[in-house]
C-alpha atoms as a PDB file:
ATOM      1  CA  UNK A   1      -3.616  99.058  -3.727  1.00  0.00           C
ATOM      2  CA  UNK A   2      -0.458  99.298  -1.411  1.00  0.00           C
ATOM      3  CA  UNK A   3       0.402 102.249   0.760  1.00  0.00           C
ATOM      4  CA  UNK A   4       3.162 102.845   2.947  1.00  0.00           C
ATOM      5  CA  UNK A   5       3.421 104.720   6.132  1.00  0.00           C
ATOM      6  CA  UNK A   6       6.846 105.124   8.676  1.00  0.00           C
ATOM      7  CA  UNK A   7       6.426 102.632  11.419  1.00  0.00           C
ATOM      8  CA  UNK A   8       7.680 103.700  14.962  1.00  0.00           C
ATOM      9  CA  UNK A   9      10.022 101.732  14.341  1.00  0.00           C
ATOM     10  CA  UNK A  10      12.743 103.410  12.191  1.00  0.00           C
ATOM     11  CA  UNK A  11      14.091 100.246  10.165  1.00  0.00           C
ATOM     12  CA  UNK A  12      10.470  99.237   9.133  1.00  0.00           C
ATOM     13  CA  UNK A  13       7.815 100.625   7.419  1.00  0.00           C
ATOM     14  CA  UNK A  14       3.670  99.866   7.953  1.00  0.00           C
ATOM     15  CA  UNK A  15       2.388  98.584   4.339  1.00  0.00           C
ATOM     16  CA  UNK A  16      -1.143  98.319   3.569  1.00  0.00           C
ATOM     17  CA  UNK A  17      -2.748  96.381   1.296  1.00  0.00           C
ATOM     18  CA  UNK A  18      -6.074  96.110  -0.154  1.00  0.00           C
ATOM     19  CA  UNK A  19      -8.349  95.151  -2.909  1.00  0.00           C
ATOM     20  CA  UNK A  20     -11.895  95.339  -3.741  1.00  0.00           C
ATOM     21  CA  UNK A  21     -13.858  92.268  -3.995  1.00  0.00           C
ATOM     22  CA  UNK A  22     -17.096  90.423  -3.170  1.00  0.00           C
ATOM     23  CA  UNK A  23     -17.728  89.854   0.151  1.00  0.00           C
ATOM     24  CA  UNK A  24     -17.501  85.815   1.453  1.00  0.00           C
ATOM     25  CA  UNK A  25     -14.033  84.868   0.704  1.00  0.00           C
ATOM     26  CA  UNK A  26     -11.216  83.841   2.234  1.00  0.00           C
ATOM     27  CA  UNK A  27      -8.383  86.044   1.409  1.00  0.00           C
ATOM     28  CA  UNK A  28      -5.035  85.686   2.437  1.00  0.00           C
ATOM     29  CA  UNK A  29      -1.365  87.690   1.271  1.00  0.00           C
ATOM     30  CA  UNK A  30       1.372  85.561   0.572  1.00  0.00           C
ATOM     31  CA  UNK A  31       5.077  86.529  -0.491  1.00  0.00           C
ATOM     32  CA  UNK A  32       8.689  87.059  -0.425  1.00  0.00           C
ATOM     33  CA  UNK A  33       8.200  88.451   3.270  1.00  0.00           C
ATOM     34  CA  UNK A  34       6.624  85.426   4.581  1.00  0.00           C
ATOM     35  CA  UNK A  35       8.270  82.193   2.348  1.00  0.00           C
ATOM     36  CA  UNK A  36       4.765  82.535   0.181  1.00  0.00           C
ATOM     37  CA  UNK A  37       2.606  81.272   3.428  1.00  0.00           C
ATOM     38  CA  UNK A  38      -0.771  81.466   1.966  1.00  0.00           C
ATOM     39  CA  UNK A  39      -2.585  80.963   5.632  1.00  0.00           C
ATOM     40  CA  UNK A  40       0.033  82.794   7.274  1.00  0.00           C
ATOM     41  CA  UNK A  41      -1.174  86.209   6.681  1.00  0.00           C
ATOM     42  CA  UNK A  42      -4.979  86.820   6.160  1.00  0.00           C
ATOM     43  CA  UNK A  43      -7.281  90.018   5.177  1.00  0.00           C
ATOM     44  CA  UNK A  44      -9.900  91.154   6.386  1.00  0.00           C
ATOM     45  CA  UNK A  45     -13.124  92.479   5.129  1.00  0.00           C
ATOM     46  CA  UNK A  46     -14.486  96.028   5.701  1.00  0.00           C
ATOM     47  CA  UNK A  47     -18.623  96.347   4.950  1.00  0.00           C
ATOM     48  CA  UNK A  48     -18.054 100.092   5.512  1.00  0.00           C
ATOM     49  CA  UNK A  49     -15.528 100.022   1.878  1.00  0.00           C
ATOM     50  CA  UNK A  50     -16.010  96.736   0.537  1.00  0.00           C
ATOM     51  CA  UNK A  51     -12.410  96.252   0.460  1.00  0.00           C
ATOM     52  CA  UNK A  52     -10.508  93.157   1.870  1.00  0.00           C
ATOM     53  CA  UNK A  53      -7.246  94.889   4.164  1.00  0.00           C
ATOM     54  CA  UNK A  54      -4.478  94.012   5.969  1.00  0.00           C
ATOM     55  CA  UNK A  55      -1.145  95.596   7.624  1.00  0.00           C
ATOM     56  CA  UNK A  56       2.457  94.489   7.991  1.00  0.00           C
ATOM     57  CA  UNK A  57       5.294  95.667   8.891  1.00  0.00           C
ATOM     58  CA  UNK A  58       8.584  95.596   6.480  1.00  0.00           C
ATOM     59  CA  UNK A  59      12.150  96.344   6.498  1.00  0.00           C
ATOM     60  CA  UNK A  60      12.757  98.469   2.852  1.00  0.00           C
ATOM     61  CA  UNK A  61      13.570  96.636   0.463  1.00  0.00           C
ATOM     62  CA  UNK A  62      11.407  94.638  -2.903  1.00  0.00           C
ATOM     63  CA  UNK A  63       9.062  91.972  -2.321  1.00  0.00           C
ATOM     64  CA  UNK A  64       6.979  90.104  -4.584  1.00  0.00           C
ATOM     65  CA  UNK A  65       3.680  88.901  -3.218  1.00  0.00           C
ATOM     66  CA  UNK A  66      -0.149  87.359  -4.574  1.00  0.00           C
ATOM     67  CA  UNK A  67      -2.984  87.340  -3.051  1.00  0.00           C
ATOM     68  CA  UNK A  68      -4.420  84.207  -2.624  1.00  0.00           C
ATOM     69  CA  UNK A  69      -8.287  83.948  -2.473  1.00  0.00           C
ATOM     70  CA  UNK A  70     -10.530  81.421  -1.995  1.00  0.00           C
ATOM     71  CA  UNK A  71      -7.085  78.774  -2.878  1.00  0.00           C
ATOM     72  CA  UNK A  72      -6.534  80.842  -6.425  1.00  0.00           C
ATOM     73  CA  UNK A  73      -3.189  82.974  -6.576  1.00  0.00           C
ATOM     74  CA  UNK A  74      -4.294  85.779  -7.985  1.00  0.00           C
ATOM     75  CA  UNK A  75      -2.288  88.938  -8.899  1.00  0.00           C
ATOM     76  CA  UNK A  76      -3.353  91.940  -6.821  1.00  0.00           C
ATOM     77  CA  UNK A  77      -6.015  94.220  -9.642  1.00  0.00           C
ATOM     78  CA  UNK A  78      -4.917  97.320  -8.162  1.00  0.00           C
ATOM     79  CA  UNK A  79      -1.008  97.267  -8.548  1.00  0.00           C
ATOM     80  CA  UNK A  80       0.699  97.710 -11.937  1.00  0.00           C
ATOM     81  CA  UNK A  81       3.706  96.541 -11.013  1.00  0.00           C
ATOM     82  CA  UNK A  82       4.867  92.650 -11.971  1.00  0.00           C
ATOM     83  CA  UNK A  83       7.838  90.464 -12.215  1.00  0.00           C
ATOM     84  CA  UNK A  84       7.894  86.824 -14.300  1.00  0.00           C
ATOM     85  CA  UNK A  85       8.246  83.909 -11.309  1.00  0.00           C
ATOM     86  CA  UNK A  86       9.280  80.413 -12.066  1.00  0.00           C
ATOM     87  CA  UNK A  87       5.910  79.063 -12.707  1.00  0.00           C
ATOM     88  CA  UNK A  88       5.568  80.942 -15.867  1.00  0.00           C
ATOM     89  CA  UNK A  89       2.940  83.484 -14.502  1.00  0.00           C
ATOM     90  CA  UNK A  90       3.744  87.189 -12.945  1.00  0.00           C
ATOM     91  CA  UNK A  91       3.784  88.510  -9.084  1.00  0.00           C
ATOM     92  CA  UNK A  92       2.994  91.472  -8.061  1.00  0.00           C
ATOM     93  CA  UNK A  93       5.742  94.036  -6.503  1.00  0.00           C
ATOM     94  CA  UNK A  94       5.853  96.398  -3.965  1.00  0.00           C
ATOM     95  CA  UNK A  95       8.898  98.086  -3.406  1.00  0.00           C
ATOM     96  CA  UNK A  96       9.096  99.442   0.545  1.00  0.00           C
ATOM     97  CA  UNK A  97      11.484 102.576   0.904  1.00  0.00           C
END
């Protein structure tokens, strides 16, 4: 799931994202935004929901991102939206307005 809040800064905006999965992995977000760094960026894991988290800040615009957990680039469950990428699988895409 990705959610988007105003940042106080007026050219970005404050994207969530977050999934639900087991507890014990290591989960990390990697995308257009960050040159598809998959230590760069890691989630976190709430007990209280059971759902792995993290925050970023973005300029609008589309990105195309996986989550990458436990080494496995992995689409994220909770978004419906995908584009083809040149390894013959799909990304997932948030668009930030």
């Amino acid at each position: 799931m990705v959610s988007i809040n105003k940042s106080s800064d007026s050219e970005l905006r404050m994207v969530k994202f977050e999934f639900t999965a087991g507890s014990g992995h290591k989960v990390a977000l990697a995308g257009s935004f960050n040159d598809w760094e998959q230590e760069v960026i890691m989630m976190e894991y709430s007990e209280t929901t059971g759902r792995y988290f993290c925050e970023i800040a973005l300029p609008c615009g589309t990105y195309e991102y996986k989550l990458v957990i436990d080494g496995e680039w992995e689409t994220d469950p909770d978004n419906q939206n995908f584009a083809a990428n040149d390894f013959g699988t799909l990304n997932s895409v948030v668009i930030v307005g």
